[in-house]
Protein backbone atom coordinates (compact mmCIF):
# COMPACT_ATOMS: atom_id res chain seq x y z
CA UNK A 1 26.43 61.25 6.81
CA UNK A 2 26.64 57.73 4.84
CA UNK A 3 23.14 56.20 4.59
CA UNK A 4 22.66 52.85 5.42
CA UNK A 5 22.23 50.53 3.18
CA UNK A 6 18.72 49.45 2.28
CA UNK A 7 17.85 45.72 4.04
CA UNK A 8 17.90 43.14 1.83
CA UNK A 9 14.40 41.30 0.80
CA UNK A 10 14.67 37.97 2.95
CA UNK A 11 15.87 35.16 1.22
CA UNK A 12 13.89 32.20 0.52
CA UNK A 13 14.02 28.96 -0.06
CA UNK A 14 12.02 26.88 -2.78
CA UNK A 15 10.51 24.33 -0.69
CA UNK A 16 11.13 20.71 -2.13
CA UNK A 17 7.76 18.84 -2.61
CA UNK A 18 6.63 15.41 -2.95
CA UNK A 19 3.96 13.90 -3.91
CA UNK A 20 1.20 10.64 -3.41
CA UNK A 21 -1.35 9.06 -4.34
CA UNK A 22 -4.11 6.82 -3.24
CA UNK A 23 -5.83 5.28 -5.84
CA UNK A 24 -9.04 3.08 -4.57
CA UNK A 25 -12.37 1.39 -6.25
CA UNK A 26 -14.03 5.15 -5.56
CA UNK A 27 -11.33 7.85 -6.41
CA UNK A 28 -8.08 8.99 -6.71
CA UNK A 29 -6.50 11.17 -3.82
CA UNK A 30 -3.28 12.99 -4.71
CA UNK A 31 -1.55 15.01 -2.01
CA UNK A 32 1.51 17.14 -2.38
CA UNK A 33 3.70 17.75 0.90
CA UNK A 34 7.12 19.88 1.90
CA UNK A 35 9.37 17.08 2.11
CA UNK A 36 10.86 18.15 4.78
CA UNK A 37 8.21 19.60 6.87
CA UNK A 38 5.48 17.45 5.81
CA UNK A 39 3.25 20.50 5.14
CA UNK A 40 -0.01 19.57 3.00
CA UNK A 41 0.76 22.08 0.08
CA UNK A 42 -2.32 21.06 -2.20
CA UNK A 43 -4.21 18.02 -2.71
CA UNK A 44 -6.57 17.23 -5.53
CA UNK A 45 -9.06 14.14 -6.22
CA UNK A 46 -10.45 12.80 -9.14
CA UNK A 47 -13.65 10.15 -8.82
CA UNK A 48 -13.43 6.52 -10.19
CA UNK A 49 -16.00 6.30 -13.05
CA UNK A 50 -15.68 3.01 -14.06
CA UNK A 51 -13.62 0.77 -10.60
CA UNK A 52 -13.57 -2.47 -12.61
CA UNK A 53 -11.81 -1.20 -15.75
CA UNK A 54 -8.22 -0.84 -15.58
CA UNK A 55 -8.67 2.44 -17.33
CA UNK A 56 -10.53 3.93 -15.27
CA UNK A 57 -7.91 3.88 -13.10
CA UNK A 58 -5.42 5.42 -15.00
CA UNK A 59 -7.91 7.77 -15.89
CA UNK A 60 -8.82 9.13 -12.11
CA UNK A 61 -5.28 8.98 -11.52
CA UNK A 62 -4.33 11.19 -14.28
CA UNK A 63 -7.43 13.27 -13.45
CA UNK A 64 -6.69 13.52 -10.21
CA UNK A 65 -3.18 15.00 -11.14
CA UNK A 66 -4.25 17.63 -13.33
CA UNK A 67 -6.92 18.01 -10.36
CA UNK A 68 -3.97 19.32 -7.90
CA UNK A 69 -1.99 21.66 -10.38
CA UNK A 70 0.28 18.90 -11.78
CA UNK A 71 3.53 17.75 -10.89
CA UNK A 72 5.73 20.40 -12.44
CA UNK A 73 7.19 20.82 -8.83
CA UNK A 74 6.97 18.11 -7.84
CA UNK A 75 10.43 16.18 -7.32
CA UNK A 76 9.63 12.73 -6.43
CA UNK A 77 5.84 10.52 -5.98
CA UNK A 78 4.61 6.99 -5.36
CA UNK A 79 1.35 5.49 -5.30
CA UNK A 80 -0.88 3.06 -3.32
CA UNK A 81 -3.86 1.08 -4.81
CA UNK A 82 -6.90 -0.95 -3.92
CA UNK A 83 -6.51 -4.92 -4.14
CA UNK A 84 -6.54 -6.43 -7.62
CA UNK A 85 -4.94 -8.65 -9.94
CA UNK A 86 -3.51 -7.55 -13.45
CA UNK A 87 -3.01 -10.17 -15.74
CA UNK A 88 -0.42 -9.45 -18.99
CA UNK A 89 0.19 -11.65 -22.01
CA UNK A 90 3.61 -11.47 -23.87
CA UNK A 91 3.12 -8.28 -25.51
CA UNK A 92 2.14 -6.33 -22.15
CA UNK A 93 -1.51 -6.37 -22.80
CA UNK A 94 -4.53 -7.20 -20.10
CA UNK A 95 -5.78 -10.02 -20.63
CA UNK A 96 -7.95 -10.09 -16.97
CA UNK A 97 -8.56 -7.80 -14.22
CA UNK A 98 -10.06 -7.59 -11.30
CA UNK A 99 -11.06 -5.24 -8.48
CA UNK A 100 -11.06 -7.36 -5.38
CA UNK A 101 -13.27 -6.20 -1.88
CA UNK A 102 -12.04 -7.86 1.23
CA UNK A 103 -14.65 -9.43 3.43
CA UNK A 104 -16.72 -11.26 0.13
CA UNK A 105 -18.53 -14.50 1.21
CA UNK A 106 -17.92 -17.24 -0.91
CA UNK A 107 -21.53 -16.84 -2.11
CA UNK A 108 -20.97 -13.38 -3.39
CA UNK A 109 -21.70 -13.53 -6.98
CA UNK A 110 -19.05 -11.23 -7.97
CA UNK A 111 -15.56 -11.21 -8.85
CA UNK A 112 -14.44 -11.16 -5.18
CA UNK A 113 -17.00 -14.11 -4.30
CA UNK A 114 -15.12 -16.56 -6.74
CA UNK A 115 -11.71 -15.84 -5.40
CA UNK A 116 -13.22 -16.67 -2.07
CA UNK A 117 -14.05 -19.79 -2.67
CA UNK A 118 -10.98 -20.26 -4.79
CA UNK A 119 -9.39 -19.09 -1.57
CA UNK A 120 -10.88 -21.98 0.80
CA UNK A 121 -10.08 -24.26 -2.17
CA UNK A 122 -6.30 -23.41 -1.99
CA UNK A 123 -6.62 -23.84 1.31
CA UNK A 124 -8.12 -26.93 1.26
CA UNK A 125 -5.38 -28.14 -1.70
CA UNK A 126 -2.59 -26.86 -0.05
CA UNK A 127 -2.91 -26.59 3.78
CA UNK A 128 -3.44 -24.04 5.76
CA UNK A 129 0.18 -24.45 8.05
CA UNK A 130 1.88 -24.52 4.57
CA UNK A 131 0.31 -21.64 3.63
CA UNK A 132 0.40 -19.76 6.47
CA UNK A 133 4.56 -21.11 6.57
CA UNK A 134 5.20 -20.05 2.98
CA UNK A 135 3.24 -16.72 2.84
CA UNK A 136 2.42 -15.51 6.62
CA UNK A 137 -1.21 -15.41 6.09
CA UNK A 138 -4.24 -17.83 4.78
CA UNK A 139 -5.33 -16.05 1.08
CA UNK A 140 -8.93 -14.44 1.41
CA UNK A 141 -11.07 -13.13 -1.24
CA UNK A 142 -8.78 -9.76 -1.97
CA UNK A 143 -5.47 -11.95 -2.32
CA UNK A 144 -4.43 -12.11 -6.46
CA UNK A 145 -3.75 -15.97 -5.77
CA UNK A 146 -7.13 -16.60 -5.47
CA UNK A 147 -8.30 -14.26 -8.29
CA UNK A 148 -6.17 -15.92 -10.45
CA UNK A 149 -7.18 -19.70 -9.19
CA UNK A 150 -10.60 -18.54 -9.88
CA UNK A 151 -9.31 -17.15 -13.38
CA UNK A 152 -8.17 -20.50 -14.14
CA UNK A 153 -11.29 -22.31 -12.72
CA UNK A 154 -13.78 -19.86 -14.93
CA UNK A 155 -11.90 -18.78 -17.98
CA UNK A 156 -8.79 -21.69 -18.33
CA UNK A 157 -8.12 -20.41 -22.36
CA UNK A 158 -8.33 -17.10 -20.83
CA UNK A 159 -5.64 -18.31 -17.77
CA UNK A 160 -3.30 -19.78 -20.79
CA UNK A 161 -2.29 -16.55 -21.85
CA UNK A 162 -1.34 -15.39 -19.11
CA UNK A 163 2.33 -14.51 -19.01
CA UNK A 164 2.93 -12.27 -16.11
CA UNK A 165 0.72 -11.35 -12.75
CA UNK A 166 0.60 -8.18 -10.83
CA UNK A 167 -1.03 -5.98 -8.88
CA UNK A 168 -3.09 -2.51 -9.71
CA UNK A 169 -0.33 -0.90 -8.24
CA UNK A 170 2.01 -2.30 -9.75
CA UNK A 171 0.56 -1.74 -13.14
CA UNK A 172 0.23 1.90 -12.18
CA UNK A 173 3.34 2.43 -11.61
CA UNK A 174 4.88 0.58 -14.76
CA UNK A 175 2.51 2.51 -17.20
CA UNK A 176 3.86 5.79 -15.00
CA UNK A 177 7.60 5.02 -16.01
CA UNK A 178 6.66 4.91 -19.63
CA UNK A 179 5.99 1.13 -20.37
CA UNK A 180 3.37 -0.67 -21.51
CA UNK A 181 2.24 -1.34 -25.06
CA UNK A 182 1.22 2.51 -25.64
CA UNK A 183 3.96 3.37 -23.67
CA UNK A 184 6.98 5.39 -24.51
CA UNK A 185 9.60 2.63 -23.32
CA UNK A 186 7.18 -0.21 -25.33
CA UNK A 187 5.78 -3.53 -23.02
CA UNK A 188 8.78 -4.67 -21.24
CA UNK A 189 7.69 -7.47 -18.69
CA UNK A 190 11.28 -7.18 -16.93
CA UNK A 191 10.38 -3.72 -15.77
CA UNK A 192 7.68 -4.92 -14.11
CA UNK A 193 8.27 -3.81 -10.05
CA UNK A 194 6.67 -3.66 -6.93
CA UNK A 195 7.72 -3.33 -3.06
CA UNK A 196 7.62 -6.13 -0.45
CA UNK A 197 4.19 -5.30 1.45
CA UNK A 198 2.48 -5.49 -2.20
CA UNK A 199 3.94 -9.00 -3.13
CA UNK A 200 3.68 -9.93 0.53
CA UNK A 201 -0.23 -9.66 -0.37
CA UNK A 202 -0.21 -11.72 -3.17
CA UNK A 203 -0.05 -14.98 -1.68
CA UNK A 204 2.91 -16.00 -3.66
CA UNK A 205 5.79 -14.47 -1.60
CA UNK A 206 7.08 -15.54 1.71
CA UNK A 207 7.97 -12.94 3.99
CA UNK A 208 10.41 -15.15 6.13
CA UNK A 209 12.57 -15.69 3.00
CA UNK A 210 12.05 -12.67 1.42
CA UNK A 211 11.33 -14.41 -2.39
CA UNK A 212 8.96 -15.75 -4.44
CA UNK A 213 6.83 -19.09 -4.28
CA UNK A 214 7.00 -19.67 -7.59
CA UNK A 215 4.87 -22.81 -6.96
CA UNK A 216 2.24 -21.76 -5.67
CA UNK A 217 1.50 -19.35 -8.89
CA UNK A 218 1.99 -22.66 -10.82
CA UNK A 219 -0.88 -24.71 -9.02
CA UNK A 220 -2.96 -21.46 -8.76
CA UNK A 221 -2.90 -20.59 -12.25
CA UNK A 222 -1.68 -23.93 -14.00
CA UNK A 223 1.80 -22.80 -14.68
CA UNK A 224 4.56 -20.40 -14.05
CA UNK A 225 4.45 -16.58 -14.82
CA UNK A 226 6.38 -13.38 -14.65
CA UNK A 227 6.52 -11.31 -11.53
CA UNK A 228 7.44 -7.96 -10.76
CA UNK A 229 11.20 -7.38 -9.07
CA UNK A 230 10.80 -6.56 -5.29
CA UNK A 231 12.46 -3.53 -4.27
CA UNK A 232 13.80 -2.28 -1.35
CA UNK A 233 11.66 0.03 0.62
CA UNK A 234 14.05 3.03 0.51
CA UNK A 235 14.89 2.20 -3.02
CA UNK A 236 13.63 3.92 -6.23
CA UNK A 237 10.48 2.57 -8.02
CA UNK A 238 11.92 4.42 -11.22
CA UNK A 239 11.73 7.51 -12.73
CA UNK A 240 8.60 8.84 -14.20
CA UNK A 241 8.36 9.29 -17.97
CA UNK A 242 7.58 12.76 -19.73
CA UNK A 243 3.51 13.37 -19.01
CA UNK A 244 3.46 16.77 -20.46
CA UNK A 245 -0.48 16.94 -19.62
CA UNK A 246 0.83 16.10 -15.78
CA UNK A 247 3.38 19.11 -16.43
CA UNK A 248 6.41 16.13 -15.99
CA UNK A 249 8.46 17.39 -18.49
CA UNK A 250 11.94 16.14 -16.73
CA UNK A 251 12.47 13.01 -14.82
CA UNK A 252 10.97 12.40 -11.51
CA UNK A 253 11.65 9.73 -8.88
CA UNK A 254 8.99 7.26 -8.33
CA UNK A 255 8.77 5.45 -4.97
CA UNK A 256 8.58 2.23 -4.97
CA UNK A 257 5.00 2.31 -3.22
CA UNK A 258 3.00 0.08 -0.99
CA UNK A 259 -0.47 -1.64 -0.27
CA UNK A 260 -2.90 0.84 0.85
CA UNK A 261 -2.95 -0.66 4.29
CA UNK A 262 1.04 -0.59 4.61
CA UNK A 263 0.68 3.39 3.26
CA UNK A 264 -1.73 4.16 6.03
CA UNK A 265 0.38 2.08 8.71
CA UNK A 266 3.63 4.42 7.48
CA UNK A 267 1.50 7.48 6.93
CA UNK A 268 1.06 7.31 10.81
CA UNK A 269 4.23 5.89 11.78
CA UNK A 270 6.24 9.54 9.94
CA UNK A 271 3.13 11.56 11.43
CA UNK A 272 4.19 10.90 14.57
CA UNK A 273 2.39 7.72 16.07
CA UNK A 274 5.50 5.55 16.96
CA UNK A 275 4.90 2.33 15.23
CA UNK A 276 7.67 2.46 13.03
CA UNK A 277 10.59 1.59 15.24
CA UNK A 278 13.81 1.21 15.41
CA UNK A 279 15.64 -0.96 12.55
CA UNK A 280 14.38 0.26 9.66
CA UNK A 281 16.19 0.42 6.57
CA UNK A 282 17.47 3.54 5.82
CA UNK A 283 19.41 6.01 7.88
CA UNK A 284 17.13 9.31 9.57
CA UNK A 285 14.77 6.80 10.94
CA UNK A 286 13.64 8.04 14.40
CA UNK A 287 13.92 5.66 16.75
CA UNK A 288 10.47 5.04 19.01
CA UNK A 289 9.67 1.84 20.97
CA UNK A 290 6.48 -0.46 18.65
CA UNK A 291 4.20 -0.05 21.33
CA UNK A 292 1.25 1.19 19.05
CA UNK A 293 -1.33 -0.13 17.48
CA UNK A 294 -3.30 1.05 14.23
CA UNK A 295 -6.80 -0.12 14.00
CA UNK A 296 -7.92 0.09 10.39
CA UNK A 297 -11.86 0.13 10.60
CA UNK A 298 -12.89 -0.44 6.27
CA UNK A 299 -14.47 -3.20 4.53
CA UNK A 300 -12.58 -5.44 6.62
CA UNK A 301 -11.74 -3.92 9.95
CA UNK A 302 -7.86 -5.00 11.52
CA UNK A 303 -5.24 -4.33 13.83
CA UNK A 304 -1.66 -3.74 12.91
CA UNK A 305 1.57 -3.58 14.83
CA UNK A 306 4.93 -3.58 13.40
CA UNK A 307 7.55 -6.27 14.31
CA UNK A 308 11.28 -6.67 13.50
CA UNK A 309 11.10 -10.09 12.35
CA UNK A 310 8.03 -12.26 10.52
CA UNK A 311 6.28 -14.00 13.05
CA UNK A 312 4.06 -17.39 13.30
CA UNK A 313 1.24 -16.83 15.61
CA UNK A 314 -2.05 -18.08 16.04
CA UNK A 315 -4.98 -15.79 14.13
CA UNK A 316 -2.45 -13.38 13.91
CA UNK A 317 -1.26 -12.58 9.92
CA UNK A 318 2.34 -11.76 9.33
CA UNK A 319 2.76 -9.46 5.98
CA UNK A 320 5.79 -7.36 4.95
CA UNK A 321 5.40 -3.80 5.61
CA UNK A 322 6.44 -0.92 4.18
CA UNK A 323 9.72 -0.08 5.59
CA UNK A 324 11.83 -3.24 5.81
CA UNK A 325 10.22 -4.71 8.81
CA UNK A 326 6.67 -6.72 9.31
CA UNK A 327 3.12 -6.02 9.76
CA UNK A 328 1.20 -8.50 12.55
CA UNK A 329 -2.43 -8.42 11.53
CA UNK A 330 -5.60 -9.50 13.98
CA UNK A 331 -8.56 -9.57 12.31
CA UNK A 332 -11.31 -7.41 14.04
CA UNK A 333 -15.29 -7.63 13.55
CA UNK A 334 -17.17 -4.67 11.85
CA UNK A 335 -17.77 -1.64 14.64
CA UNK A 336 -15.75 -3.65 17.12
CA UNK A 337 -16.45 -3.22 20.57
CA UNK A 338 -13.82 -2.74 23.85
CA UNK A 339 -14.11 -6.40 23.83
CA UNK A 340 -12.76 -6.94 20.67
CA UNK A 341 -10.05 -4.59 20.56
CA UNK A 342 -8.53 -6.40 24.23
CA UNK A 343 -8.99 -9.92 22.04
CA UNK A 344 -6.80 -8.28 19.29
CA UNK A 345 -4.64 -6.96 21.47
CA UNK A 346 -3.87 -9.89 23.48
CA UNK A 347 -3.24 -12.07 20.23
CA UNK A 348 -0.72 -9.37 18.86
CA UNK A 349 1.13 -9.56 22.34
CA UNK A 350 1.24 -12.93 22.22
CA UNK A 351 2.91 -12.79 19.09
CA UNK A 352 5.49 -10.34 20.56
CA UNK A 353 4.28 -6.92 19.63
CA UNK A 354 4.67 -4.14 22.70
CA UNK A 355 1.27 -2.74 22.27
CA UNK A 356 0.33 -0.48 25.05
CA UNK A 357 -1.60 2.43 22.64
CA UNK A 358 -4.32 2.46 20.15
CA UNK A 359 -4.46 4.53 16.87
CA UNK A 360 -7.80 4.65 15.79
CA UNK A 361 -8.13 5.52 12.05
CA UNK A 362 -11.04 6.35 9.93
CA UNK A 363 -13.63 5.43 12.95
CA UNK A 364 -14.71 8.32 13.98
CA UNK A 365 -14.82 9.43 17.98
CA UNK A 366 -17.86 6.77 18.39
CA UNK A 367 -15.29 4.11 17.68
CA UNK A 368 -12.39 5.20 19.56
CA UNK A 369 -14.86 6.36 22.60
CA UNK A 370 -15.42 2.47 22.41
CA UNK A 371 -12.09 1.09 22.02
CA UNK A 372 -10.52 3.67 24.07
CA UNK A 373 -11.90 1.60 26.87
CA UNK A 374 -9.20 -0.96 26.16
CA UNK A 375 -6.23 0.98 25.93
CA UNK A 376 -5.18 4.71 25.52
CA UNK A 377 -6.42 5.60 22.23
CA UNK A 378 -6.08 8.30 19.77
CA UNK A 379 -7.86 9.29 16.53
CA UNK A 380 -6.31 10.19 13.98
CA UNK A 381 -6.85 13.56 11.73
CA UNK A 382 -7.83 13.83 8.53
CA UNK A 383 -7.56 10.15 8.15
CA UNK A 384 -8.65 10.59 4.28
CA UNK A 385 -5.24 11.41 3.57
CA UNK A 386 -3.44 8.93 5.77
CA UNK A 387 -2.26 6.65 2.66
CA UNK A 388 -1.39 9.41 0.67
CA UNK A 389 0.49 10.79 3.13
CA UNK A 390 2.27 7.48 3.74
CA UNK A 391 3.27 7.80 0.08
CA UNK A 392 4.71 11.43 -0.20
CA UNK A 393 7.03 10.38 3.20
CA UNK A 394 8.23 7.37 1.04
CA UNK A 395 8.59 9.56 -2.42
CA UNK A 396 10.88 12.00 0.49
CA UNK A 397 13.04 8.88 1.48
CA UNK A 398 13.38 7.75 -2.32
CA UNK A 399 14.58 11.11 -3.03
CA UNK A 400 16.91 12.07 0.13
CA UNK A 401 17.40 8.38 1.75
CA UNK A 402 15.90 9.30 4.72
CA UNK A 403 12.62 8.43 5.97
CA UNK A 404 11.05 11.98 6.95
CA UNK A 405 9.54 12.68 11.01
CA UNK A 406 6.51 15.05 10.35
CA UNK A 407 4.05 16.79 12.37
CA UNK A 408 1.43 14.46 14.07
CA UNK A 409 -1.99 14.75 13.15
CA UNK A 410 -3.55 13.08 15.62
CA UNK A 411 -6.10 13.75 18.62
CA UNK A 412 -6.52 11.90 22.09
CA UNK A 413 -9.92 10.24 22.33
């Protein structure tokens, strides 16, 4: 009698994995995900020793690498960072930084408390309809354009030297793809990139128009300067250079990346809150009605719903976001009440946005108990890993040019 033949082992597939990172004033988060599935494989975190010193945050990020295994797996990443200005001279080399906290009074005696009142001055210079017309929001003390108005107010030899201005991000990412003036690929100011919610932030690009007010970096800083390319949102940010201490050892696609607060607003848009729409650039996009609402309770608490099109609205801010489309921000008090969150509401319906739900992040149930008395509300999970999340979906659509749906991670209030 003829034996069978033995079964075969299953077969399996290597899982593809991305990567991100959140880089902030305290630490580095990295996270690495199935791109398809979404499935947290690892994460690892690295603390920020020194969150005023440009190296320190290239050093918690590349801790914070080796702290979750590497990314010798790892097919494609992208990175979000805190606020801050990076200013370059000709050769590639800082010649100012800055860390900058949202929320600084203009008699904060820091960093942040001179670009607040180099904010207001703008303001005052300028106008605040031209502003708002030009750049969809009024600059506060965590927008570069102040940081570098107060640059030129404090330090103007310092300000003279200046050649290009960026964000921490953006200078991240550029030393990641091998430039700088240590760097593999030497200090080449023309690689210098960033996405649209990032220079959206600066206060020297208009959303509405999708470019670059190059004036407004002259009268902040006393004259013109390079800026990074804007890319599109589904677009590579690059490829990674060899980091044979990272175990990259073969090219790897780099995301083009986002503001921490546009990585958190698409970290729960793929994760199954429905903000993100339909319209997005890209093809694989779900499509869900923008009838949610994130409230981002930090340093500087805010609601955010996503629109198709920039919008001018009273109190309401109008930034790029981070997949093609626009953020509509209303400001929000610290531990904001019911109250509040109906105020907010209201003004982001007036502006147009559907909101009918609440996604509470980072709050805790105390806060969405309390808002949940507005709307429908739900926390959501793990919110620690929100941006980084937000960045491994966008390191998935850089790599397979389709933003990915994952599993939600939230819980009703």
């Amino acid at each position: 009698m003829q034996q069978p033949a033995p079964a075969r082992p299953p077969h399996t597939v290597k899982a593809t994995l991305v990567a991100g990172l959140d880089v902030t004033r305290d630490a580095c988060l990295a996270v690495i995900c199935d791109a398809a599935s979404g499935a947290r494989v690892r994460s690892g975190r690295a603390r920020m020793v020194t969150p005023d010193d440009p190296a320190g945050w290239w050093q918690a990020l590349h801790d914070a690498i080796i702290d979750v295994g590497g990314f010798g797996d790892v097919s494609a990443f992208a990175l979000a960072a805190h606020t801050g200005l990076v200013a370059l001279d000709s050769a590639g080399e800082i010649v100012h930084a800055d860390s900058l906290i949202r929320g600084a009074s203009e008699s904060d005696g820091s960093a942040s408390g001179a670009s607040a009142r180099a904010a207001q001055a703008l303001i005052d210079e300028i106008g605040a309809d031209a502003l708002i017309d030009r750049t969809g929001a009024l600059p506060d003390a965590a927008t570069p354009i102040a940081a570098v108005r107060a640059l030129r107010e404090q330090a103007p030899d310092v300000a003279a030297r200046v050649d290009a201005v960026l964000t921490p991000h953006d200078w991240l990412t550029w030393l990641l793809r091998g430039f700088g003036p240590q760097g593999p690929n030497g200090p080449r100011l023309e690689e210098l990139a960033t996405d649209r919610s990032e220079a959206s932030a600066t206060g020297w690009w208009n959303p509405t128009t999708g470019k670059y007010e190059h004036t407004l970096v002259a009268a902040a800083l006393g004259h013109a300067a390079i800026k990074p390319r804007v890319m599109r949102p589904d677009g590579w940010g690059g490829e990674a250079a060899k980091w044979p201490e990272l175990q990259i050892r073969t090219a790897r696609v780099i995301g083009v990346g986002a503001t921490r607060r546009a990585a958190a607003v698409l970290g729960a848009g793929v994760r199954g809150a429905g903000v993100l729409g339909a319209g997005v650039l890209g093809a694989g996009v779900r499509s869900a009605a923008p009838d949610d609402a994130i409230v981002l309770l930090g340093d500087r608490p805010v609601m955010c719903a996503v629109a198709d099109e920039p919008v001018r609205a009273p109190r309401v801010g109008c930034r790029a976001d981070a997949t093609g489309r626009y953020l509509l921000e209303a400001p929000l008090p610290q531990a904001p009440t019911a109250a509040d969150a109906v105020a907010a509401v209201q003004l982001l319906r007036d502006a147009g946005a559907l909101v009918q739900r609440l996604q509470v992040v980072d709050g805790g149930a105390d806060a969405a108990a309390s808002l949940g008395r507005a709307l429908p509300t739900t926390t959501v999970a793990e919110p620690q890993f929100l941006v980084a999340d937000g960045m491994a979906a966008q390191a998935a659509w850089a790599l397979t040019r389709h933003l990915p749906e994952w599993a939600p991670t939230t819980a009703s209030a």
